[in-house]
Structure formats: structure tokens, C-alpha cells
C-alpha atoms as a PDB file:
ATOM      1  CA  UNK A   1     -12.378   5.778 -36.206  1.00  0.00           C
ATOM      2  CA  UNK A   2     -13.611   9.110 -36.664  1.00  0.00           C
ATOM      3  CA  UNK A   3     -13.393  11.786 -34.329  1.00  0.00           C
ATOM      4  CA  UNK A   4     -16.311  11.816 -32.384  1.00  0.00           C
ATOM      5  CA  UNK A   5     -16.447   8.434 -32.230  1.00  0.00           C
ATOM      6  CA  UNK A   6     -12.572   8.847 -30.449  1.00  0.00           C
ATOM      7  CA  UNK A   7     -14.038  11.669 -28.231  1.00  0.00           C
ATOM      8  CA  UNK A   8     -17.042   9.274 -27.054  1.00  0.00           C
ATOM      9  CA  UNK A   9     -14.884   6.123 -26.561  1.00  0.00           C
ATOM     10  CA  UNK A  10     -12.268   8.575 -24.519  1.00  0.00           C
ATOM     11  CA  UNK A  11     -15.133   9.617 -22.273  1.00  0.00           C
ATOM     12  CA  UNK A  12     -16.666   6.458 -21.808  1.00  0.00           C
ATOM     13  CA  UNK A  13     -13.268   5.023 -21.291  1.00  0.00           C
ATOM     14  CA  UNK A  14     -12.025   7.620 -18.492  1.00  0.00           C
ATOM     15  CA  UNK A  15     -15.966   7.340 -17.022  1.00  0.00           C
ATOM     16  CA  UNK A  16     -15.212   3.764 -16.322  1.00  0.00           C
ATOM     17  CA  UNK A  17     -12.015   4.270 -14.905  1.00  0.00           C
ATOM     18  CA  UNK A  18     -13.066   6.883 -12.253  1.00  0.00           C
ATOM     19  CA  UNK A  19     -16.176   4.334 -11.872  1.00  0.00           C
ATOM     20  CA  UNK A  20     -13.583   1.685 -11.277  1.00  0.00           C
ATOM     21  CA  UNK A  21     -11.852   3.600  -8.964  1.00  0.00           C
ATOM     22  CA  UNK A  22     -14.637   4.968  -6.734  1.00  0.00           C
ATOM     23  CA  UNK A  23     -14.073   8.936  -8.010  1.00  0.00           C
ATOM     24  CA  UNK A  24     -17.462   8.852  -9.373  1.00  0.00           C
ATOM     25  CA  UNK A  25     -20.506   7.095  -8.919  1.00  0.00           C
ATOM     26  CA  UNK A  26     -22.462   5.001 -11.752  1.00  0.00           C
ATOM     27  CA  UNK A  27     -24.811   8.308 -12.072  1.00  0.00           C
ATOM     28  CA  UNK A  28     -21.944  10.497 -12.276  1.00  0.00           C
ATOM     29  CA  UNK A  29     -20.003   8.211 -14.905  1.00  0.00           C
ATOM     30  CA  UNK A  30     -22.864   7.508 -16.877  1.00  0.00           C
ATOM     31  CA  UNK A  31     -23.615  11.567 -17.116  1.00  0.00           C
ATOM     32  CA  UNK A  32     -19.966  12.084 -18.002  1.00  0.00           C
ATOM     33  CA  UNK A  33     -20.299   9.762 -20.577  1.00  0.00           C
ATOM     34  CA  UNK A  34     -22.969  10.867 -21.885  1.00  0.00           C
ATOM     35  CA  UNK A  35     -25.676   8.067 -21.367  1.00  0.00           C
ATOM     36  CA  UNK A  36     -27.923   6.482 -19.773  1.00  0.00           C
ATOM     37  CA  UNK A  37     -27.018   4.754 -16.264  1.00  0.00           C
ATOM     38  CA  UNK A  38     -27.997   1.560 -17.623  1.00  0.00           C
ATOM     39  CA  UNK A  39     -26.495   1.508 -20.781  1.00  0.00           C
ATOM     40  CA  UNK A  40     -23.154   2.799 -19.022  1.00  0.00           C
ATOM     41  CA  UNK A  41     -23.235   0.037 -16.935  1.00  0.00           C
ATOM     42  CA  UNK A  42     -23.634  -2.693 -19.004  1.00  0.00           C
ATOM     43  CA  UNK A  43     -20.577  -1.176 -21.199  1.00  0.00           C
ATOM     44  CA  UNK A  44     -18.605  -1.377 -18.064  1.00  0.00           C
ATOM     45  CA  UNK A  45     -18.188  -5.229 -19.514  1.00  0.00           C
ATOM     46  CA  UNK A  46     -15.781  -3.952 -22.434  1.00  0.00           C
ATOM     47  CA  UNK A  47     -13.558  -2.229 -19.809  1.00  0.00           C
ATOM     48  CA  UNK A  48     -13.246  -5.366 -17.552  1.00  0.00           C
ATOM     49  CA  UNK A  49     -15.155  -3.539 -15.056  1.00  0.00           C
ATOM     50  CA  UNK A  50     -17.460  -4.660 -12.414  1.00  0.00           C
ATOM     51  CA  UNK A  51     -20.743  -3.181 -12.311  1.00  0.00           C
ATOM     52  CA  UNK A  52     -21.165  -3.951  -8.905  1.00  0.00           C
ATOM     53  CA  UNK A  53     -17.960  -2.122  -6.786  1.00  0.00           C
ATOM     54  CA  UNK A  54     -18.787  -3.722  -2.987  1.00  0.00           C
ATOM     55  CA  UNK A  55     -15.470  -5.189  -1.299  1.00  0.00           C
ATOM     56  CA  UNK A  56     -15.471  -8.870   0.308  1.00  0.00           C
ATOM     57  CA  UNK A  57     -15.169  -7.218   3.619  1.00  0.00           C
ATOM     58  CA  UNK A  58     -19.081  -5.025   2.655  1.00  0.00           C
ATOM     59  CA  UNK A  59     -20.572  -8.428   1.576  1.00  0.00           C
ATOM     60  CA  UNK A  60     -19.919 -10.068   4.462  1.00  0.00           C
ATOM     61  CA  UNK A  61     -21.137  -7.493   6.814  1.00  0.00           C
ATOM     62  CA  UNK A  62     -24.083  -6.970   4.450  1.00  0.00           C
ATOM     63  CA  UNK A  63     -25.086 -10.518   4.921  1.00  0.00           C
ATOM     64  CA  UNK A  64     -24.242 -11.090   8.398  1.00  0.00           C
ATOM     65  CA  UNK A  65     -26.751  -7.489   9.008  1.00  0.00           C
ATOM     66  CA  UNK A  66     -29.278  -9.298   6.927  1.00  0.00           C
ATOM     67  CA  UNK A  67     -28.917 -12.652   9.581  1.00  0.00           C
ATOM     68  CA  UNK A  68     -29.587 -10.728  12.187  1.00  0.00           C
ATOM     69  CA  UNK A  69     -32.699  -9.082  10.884  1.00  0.00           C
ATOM     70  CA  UNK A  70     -34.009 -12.099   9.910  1.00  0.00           C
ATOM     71  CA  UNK A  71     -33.122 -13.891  13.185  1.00  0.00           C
ATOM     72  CA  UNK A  72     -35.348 -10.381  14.927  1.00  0.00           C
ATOM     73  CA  UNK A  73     -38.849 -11.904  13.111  1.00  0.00           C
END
């Protein structure tokens, strides 16, 4: 591996780690990387991260916010 590909694996790398971690958002990470948001997330794969960081707890409230809009119409 040459150099700068090291140096843009290493960014990539700690991008998805402060991704993973909620430091930085997918903008951010992707910008610190050095790409594009989508690309960045779909290399989020390689790392074993989730492109999508909501918690159990935020999907359940998410869809029991979306019940009660619906039940409004």
C-alpha cells in the first residue's frame, strides 16, 4: 500500500469511527474523509458500520409519533 493510499484509508477509517460513535455527523465524516456523503456512507459497510445510527428506544418513539399523526387525519 502506498502512502497516500495509507493516509486515505486512515482518514476514512477514523471518519467512520467518530461516525460510529456520534462525534461527527455523516456530513462531517464524509468531509473529513474527503468524499462525498454518499460514497462515505456506503463505505461505512467495510467498517461494520451502520449507516443509519437511531437507537431502539428513537425508533419506537419515531413510530409511535407517526401513529398518532396518522390517527389526527
Amino acid at each position: 500500500m502506498s502512502q497516500s493510499e495509507f493516509e486515505r484509508e486512515a482518514k476514512l477509517a477514523m471518519s467512520a469511527k467518530l461516525f460510529e460513535m456520534d462525534k461527527l455527523s455523516s456530513s462531517q465524516a464524509a468531509e473529513l474523509a474527503g468524499m462525498a456523503r454518499v460514497d462515505f456512507l456506503f463505505e461505512l459497510k467495510r467498517f461494520g458500520v451502520s449507516p443509519i445510527q437511531t437507537t431502539a428506544d428513537e425508533l419506537h418513539e419515531d413510530i409511535a409519533n407517526a401513529k398518532k399523526a396518522a390517527s389526527r387525519r
